[in-house]
PDB file of N, CA and C in Angstrom:
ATOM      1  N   UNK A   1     103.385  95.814  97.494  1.00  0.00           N
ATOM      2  CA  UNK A   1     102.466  96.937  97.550  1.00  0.00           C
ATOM      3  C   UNK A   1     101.639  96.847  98.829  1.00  0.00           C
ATOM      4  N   UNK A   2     101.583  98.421  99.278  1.00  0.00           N
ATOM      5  CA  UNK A   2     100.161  98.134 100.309  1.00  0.00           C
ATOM      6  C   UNK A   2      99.771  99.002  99.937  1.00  0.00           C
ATOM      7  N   UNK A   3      98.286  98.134 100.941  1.00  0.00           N
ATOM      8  CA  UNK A   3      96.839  99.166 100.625  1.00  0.00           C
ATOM      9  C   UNK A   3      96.719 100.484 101.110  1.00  0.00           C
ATOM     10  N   UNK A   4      96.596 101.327 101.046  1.00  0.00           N
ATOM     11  CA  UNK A   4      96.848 102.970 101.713  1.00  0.00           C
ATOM     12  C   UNK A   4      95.274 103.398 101.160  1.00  0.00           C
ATOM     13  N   UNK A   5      94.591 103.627 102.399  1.00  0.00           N
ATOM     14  CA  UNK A   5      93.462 104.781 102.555  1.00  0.00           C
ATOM     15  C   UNK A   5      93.419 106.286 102.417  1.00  0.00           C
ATOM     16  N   UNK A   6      93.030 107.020 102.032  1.00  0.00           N
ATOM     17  CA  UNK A   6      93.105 108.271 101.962  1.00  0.00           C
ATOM     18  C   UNK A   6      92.023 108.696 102.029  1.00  0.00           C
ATOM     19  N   UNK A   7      91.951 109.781 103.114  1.00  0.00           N
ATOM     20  CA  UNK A   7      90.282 110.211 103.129  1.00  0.00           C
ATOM     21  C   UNK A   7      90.290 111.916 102.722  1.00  0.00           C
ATOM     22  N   UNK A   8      89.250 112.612 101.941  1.00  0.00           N
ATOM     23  CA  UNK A   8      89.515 113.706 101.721  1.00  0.00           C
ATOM     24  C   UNK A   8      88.146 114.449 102.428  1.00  0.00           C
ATOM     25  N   UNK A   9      88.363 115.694 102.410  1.00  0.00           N
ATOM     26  CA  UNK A   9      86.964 116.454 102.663  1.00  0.00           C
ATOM     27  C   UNK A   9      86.798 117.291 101.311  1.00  0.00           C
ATOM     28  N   UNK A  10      86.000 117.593 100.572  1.00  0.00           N
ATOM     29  CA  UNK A  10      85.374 117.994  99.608  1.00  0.00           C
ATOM     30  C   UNK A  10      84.913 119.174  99.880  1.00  0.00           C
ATOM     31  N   UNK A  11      84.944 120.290 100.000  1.00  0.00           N
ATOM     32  CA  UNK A  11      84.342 121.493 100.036  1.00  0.00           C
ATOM     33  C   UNK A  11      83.621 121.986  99.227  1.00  0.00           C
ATOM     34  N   UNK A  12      83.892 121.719  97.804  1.00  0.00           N
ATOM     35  CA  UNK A  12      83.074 121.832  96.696  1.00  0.00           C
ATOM     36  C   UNK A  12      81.374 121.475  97.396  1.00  0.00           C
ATOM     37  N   UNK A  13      81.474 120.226  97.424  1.00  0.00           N
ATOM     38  CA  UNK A  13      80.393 119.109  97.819  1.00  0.00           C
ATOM     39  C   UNK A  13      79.917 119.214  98.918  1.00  0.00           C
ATOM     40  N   UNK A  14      80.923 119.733 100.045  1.00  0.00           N
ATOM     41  CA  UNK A  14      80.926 119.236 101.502  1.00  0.00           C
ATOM     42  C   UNK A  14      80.496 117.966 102.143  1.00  0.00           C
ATOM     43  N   UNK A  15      80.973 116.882 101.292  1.00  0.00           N
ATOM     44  CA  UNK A  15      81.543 115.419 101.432  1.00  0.00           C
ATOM     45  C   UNK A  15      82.702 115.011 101.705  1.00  0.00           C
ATOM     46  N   UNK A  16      82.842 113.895 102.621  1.00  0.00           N
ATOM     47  CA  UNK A  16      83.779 113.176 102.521  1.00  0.00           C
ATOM     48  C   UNK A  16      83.726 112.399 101.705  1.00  0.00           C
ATOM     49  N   UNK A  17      85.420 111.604 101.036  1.00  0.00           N
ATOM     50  CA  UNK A  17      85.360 111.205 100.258  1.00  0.00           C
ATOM     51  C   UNK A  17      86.698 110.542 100.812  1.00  0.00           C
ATOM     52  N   UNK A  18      86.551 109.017 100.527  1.00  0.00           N
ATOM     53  CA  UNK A  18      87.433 107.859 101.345  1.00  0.00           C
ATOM     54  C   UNK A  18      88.128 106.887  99.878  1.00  0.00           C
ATOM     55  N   UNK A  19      89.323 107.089  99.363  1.00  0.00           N
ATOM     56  CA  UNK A  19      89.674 106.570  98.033  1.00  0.00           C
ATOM     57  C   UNK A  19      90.945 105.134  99.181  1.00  0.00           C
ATOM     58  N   UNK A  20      90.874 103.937  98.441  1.00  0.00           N
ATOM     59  CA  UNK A  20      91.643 102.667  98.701  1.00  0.00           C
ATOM     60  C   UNK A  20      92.376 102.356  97.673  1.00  0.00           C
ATOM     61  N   UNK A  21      93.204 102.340  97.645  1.00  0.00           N
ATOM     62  CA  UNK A  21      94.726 102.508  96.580  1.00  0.00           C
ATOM     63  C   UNK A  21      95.413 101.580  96.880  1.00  0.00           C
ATOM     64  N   UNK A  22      96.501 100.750  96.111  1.00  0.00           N
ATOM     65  CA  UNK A  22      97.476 100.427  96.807  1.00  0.00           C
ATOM     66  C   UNK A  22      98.808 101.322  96.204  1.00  0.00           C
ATOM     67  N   UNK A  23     100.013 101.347  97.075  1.00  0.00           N
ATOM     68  CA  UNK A  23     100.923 102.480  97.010  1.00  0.00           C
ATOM     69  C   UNK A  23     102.202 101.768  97.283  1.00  0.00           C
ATOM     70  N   UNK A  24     103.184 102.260  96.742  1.00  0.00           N
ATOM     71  CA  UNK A  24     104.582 101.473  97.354  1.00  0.00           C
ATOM     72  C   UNK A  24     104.792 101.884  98.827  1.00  0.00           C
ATOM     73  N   UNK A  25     104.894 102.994  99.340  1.00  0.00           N
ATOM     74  CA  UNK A  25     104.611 102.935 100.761  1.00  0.00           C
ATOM     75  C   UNK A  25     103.956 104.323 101.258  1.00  0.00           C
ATOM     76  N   UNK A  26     104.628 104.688 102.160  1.00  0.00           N
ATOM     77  CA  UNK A  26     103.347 105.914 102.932  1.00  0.00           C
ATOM     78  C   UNK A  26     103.801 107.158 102.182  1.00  0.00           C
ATOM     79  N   UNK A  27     104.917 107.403 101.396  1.00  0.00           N
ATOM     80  CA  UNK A  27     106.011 108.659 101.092  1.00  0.00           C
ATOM     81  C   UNK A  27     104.564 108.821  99.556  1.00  0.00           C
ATOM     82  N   UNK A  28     104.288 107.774  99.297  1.00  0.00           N
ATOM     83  CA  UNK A  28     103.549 107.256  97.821  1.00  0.00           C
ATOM     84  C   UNK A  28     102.449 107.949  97.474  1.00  0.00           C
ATOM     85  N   UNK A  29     102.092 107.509  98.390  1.00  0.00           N
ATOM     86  CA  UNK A  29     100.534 107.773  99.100  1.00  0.00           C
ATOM     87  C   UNK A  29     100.139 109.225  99.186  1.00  0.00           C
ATOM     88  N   UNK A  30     101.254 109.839 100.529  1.00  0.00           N
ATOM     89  CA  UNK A  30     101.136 111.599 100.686  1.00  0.00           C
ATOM     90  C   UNK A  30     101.413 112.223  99.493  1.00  0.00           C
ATOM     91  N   UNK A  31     102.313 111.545  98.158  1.00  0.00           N
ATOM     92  CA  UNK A  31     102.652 112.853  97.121  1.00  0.00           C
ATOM     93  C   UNK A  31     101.279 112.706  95.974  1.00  0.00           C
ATOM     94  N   UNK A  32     100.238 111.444  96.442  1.00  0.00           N
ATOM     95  CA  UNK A  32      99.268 111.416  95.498  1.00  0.00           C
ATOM     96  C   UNK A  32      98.479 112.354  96.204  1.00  0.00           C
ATOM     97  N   UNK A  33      97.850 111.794  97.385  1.00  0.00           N
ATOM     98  CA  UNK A  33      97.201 112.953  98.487  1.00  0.00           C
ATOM     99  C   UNK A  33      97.436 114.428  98.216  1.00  0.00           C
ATOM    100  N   UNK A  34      98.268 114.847  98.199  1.00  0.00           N
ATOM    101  CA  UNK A  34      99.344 116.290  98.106  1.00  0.00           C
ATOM    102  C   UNK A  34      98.873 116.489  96.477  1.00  0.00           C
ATOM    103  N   UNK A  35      98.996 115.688  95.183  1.00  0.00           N
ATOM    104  CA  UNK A  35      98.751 116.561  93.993  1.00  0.00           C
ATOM    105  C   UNK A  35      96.692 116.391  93.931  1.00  0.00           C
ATOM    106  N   UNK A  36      96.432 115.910  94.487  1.00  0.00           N
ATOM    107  CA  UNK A  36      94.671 115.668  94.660  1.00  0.00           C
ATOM    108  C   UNK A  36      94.671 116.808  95.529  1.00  0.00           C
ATOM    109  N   UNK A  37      95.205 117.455  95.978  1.00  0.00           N
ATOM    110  CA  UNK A  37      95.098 118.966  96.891  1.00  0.00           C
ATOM    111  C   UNK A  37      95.260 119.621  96.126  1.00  0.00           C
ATOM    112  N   UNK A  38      96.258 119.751  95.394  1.00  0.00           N
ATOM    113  CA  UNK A  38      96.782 121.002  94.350  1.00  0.00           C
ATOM    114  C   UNK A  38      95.842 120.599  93.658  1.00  0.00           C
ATOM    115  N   UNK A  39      95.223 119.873  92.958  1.00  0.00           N
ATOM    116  CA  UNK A  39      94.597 119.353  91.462  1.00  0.00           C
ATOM    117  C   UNK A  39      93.535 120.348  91.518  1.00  0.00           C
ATOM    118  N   UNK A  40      92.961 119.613  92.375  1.00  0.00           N
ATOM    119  CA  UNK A  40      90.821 119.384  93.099  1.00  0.00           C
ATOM    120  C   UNK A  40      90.527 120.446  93.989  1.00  0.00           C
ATOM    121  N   UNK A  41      91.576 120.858  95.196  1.00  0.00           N
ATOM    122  CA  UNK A  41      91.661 121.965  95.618  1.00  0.00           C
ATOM    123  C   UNK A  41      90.710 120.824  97.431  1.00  0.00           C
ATOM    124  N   UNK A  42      90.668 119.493  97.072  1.00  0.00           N
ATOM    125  CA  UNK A  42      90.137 118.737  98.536  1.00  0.00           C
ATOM    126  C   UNK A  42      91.699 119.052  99.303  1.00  0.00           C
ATOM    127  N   UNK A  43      91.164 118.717 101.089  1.00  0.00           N
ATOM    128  CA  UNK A  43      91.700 118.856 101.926  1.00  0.00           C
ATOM    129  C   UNK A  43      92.063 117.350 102.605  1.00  0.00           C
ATOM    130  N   UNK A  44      93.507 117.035 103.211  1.00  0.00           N
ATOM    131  CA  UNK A  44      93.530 115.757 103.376  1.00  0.00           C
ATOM    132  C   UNK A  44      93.172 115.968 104.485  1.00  0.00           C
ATOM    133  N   UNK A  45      92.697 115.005 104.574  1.00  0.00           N
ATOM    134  CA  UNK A  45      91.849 114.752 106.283  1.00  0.00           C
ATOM    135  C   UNK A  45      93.056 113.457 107.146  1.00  0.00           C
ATOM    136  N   UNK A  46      92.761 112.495 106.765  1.00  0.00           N
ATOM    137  CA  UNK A  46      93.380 111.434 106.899  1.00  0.00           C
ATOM    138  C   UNK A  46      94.187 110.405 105.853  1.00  0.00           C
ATOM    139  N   UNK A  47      95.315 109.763 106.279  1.00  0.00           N
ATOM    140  CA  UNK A  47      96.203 109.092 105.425  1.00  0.00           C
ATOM    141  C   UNK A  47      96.686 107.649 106.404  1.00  0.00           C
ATOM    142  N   UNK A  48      95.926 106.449 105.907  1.00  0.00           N
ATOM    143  CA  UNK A  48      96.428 105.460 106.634  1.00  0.00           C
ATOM    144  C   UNK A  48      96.757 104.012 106.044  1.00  0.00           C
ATOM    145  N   UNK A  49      97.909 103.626 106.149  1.00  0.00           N
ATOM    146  CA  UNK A  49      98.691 102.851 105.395  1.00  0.00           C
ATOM    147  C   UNK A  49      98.323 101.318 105.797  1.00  0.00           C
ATOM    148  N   UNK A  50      97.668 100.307 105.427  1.00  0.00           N
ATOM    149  CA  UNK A  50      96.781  99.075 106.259  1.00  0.00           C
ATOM    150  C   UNK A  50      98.091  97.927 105.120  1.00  0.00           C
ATOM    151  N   UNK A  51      97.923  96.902 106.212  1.00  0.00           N
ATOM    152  CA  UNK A  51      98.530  95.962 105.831  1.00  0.00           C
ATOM    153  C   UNK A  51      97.728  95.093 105.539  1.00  0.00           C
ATOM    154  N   UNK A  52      98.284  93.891 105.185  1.00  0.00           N
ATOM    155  CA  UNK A  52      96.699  92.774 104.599  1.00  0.00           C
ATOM    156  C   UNK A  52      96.303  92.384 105.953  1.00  0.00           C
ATOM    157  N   UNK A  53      96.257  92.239 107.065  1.00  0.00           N
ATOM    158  CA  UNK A  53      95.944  91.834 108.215  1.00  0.00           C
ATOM    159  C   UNK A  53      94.777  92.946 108.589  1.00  0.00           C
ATOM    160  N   UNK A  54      95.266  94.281 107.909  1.00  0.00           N
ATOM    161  CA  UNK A  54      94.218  95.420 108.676  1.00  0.00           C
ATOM    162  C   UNK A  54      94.808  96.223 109.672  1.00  0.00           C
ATOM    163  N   UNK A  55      96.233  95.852 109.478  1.00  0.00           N
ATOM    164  CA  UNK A  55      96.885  96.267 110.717  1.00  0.00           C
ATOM    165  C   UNK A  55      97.564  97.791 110.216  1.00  0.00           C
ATOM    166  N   UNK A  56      97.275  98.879 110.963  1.00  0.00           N
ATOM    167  CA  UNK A  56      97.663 100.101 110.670  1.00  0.00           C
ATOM    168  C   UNK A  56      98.801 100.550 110.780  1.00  0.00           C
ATOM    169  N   UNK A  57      99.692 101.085 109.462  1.00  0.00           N
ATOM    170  CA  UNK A  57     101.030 101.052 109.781  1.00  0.00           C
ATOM    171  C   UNK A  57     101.509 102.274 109.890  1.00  0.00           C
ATOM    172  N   UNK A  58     101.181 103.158 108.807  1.00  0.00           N
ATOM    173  CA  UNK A  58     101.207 104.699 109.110  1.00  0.00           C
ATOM    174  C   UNK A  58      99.873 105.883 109.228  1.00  0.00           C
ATOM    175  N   UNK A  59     100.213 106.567 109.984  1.00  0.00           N
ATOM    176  CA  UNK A  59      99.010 107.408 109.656  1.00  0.00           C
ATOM    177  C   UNK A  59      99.434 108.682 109.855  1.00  0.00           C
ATOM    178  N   UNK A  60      98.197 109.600 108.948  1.00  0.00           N
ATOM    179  CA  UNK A  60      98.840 110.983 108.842  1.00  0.00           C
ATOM    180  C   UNK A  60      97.637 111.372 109.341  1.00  0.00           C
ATOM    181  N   UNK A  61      97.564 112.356 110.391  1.00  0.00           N
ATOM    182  CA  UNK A  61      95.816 113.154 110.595  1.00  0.00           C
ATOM    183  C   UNK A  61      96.122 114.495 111.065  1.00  0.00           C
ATOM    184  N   UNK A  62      95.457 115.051 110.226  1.00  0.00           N
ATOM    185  CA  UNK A  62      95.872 116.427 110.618  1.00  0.00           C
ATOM    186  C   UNK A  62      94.318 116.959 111.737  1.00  0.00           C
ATOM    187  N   UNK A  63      94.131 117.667 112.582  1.00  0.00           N
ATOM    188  CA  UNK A  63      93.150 117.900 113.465  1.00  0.00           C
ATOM    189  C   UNK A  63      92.636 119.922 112.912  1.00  0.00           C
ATOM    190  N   UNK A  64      91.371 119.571 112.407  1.00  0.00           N
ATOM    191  CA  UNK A  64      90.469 120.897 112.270  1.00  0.00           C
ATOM    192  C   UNK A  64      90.211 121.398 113.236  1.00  0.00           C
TER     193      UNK A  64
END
């Protein structure tokens, strides 16, 4: 397993909101990200896949 970050923006709230998971890999991660969009109606901001070192393996960022 790795640790996968996911950061959302909240519009409801107009917060960010930064959830630490671990995920089988990055494919894992985006289809949880992706139903927390459909669910909650948050926006993914960022998606970044950390190894135990801290070392960044995937990332998803979309630019506002």
């Amino acid at each position: 397993m790795t640790k996968g970050r996911i950061t959302f923006y909240r519009p409801d709230r107009r917060t960010i909101l930064k959830e630490e998971l671990p995920f089988e890999n990055y494919n894992a991660a985006l289809r949880y990200a992706q139903a927390m969009r459909r669910v909650h109606g948050w926006d993914i901001k960022d998606i970044r896949m950390l190894e135990e070192a801290g070392v960044k393996v995937h990332k998803y960022n979309r630019e506002y």
